[in-house]
Every structure is written in C-alpha cells, then in structure tokens.
C-alpha atoms as a PDB file:
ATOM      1  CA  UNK A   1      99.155  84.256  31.833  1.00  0.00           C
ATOM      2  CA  UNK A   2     102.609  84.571  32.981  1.00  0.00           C
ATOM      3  CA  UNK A   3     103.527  85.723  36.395  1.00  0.00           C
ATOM      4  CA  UNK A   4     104.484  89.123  35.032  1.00  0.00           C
ATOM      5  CA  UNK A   5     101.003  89.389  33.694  1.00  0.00           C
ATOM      6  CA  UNK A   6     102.212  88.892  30.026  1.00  0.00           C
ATOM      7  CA  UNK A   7      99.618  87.230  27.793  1.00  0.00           C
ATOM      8  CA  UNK A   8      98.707  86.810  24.661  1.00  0.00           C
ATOM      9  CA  UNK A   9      94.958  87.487  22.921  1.00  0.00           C
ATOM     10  CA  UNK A  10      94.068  85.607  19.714  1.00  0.00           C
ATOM     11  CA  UNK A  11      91.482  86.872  17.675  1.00  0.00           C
ATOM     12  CA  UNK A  12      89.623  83.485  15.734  1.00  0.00           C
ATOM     13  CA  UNK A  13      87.244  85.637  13.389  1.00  0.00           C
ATOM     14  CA  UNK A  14      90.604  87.668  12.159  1.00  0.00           C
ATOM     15  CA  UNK A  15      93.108  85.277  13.206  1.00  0.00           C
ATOM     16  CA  UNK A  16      95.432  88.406  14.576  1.00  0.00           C
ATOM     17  CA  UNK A  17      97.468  87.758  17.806  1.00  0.00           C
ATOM     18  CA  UNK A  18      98.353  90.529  20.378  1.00  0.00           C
ATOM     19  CA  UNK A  19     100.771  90.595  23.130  1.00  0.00           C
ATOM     20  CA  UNK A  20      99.602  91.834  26.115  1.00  0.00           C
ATOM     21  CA  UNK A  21     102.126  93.414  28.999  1.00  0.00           C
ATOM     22  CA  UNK A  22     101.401  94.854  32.103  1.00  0.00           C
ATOM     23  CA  UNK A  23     104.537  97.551  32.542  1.00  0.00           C
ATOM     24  CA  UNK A  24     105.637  98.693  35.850  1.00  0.00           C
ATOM     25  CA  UNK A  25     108.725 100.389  37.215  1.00  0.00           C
ATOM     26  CA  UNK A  26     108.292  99.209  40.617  1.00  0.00           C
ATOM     27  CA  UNK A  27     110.088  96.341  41.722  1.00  0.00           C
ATOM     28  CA  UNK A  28     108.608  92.616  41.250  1.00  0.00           C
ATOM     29  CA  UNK A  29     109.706  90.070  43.663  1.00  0.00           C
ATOM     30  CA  UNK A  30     108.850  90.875  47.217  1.00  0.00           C
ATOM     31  CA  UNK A  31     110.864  88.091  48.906  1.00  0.00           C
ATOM     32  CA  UNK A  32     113.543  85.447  47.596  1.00  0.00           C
ATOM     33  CA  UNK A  33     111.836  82.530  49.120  1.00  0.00           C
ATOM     34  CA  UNK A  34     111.756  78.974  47.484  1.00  0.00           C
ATOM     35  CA  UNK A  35     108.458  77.262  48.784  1.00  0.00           C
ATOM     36  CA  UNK A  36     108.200  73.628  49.216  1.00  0.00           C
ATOM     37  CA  UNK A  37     105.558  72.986  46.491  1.00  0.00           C
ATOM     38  CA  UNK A  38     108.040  73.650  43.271  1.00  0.00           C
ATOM     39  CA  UNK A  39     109.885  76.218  44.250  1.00  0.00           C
ATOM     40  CA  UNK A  40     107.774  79.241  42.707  1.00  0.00           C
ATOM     41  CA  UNK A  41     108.730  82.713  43.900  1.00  0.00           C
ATOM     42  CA  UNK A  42     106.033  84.968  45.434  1.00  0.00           C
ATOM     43  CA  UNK A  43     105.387  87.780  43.024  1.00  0.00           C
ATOM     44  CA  UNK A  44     103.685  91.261  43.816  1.00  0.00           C
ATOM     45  CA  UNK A  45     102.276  93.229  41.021  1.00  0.00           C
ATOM     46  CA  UNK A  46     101.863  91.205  37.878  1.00  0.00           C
ATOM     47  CA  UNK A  47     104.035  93.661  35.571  1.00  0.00           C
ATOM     48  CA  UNK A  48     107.286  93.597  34.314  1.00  0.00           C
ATOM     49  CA  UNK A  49     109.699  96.855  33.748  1.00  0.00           C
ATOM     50  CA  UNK A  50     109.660  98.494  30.483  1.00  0.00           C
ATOM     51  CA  UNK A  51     113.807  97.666  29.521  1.00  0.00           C
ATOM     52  CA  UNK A  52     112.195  93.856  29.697  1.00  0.00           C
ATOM     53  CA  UNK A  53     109.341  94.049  27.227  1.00  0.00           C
ATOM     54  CA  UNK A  54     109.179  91.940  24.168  1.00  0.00           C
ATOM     55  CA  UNK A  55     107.041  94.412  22.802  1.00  0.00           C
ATOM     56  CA  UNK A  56     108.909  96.322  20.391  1.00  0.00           C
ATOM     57  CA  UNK A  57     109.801  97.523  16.497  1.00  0.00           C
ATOM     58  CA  UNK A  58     112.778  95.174  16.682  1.00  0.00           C
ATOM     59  CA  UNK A  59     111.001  92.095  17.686  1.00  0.00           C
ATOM     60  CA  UNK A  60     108.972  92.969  15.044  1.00  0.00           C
ATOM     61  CA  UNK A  61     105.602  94.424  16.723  1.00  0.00           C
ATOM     62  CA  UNK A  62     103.801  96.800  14.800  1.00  0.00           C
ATOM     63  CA  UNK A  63     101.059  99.132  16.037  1.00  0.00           C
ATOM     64  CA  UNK A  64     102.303  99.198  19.273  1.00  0.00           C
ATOM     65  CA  UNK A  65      99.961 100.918  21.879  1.00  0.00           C
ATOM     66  CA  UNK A  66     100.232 102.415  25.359  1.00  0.00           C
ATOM     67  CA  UNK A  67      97.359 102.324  27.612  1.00  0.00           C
ATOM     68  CA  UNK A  68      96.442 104.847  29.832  1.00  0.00           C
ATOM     69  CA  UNK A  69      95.954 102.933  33.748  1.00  0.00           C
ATOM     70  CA  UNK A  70      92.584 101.454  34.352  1.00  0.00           C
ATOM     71  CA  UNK A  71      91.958 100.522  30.556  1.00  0.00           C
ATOM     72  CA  UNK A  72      91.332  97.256  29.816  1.00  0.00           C
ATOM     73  CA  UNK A  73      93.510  95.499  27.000  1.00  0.00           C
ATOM     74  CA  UNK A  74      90.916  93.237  25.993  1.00  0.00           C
ATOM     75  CA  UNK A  75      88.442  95.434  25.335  1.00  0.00           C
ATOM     76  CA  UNK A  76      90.525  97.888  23.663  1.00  0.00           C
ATOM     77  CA  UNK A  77      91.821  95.086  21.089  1.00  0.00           C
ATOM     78  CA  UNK A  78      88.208  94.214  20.681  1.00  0.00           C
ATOM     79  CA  UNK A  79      87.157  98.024  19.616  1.00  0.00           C
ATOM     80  CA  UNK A  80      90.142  97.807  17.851  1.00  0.00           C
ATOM     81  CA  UNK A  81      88.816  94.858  16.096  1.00  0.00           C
ATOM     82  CA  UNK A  82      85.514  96.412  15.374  1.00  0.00           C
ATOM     83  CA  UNK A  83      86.526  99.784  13.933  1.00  0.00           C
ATOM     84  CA  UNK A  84      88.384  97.655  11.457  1.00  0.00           C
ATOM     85  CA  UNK A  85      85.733  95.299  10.430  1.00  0.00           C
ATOM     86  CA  UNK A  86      83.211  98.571   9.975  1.00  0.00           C
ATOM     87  CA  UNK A  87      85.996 100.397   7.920  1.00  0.00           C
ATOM     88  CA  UNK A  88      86.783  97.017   5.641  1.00  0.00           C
END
C-alpha cells in the first residue's frame, strides 16, 4: 500500500485486478519535515483528494464504485466476486 492508502487487489481464481483508493478532501501532509532515516514525510489520513485519483473512464476503469464510509473494499470486491460466479 501506498502512503495515500492506494492499493491494488488481485483476484487469482478470476484473475481481475481492482484499484483501491481511499478519497479524502482534507488535507494530507501534516508537517514538511524530512526525517533522518530516508527522508519520508509524515502523512495523516491515508487518502488522497478526488482531482488526484487514477480511478477514472479515461484511464480506462470501468465499473467504477463509490463506497459509502465504513465499508470495506475488500469485502465488497469479494461479494462482488461471488454474485458473479453464482450468476455465470
């Protein structure tokens, strides 16, 4: 996982990828501050803003879904993954 929460999920039985983002308006970086072990900046939150996703038609993402907060993204890909399977 990225530190703006963005990850990916790869299905092996169906072989589909998703791309998971965490979106947020608020802002990310809560200080400017380079630390002595690499020089990684302290991040609050885990999300990105929406104007930064990769997730869209253009990039060419199809089925794109919004989740309502405190719904997991794993285990709505996996129901996702099941309906499928029962319909085909």
């Amino acid at each position: 996982m990225s530190t703006t929460g963005r990850y990916f999920y790869h299905d092996p039985r169906t072989g589909r990828r998703f791309c998971i983002e965490p979106i947020s308006d608020r802002d990310q970086k809560q200080e400017e501050k380079t630390w002595t072990n690499g020089g990684i900046d302290q991040v609050r939150g885990g999300s990105i803003r929406e104007d930064e996703s990769i997730i869209t038609a253009e990039n060419g993402f199809t089925g794109i879904t919004t989740l309502e907060p405190g719904v997991s993204p794993d285990a709505f890909i996996q129901a996702l993954i099941r309906a499928e399977e029962q319909e085909g």
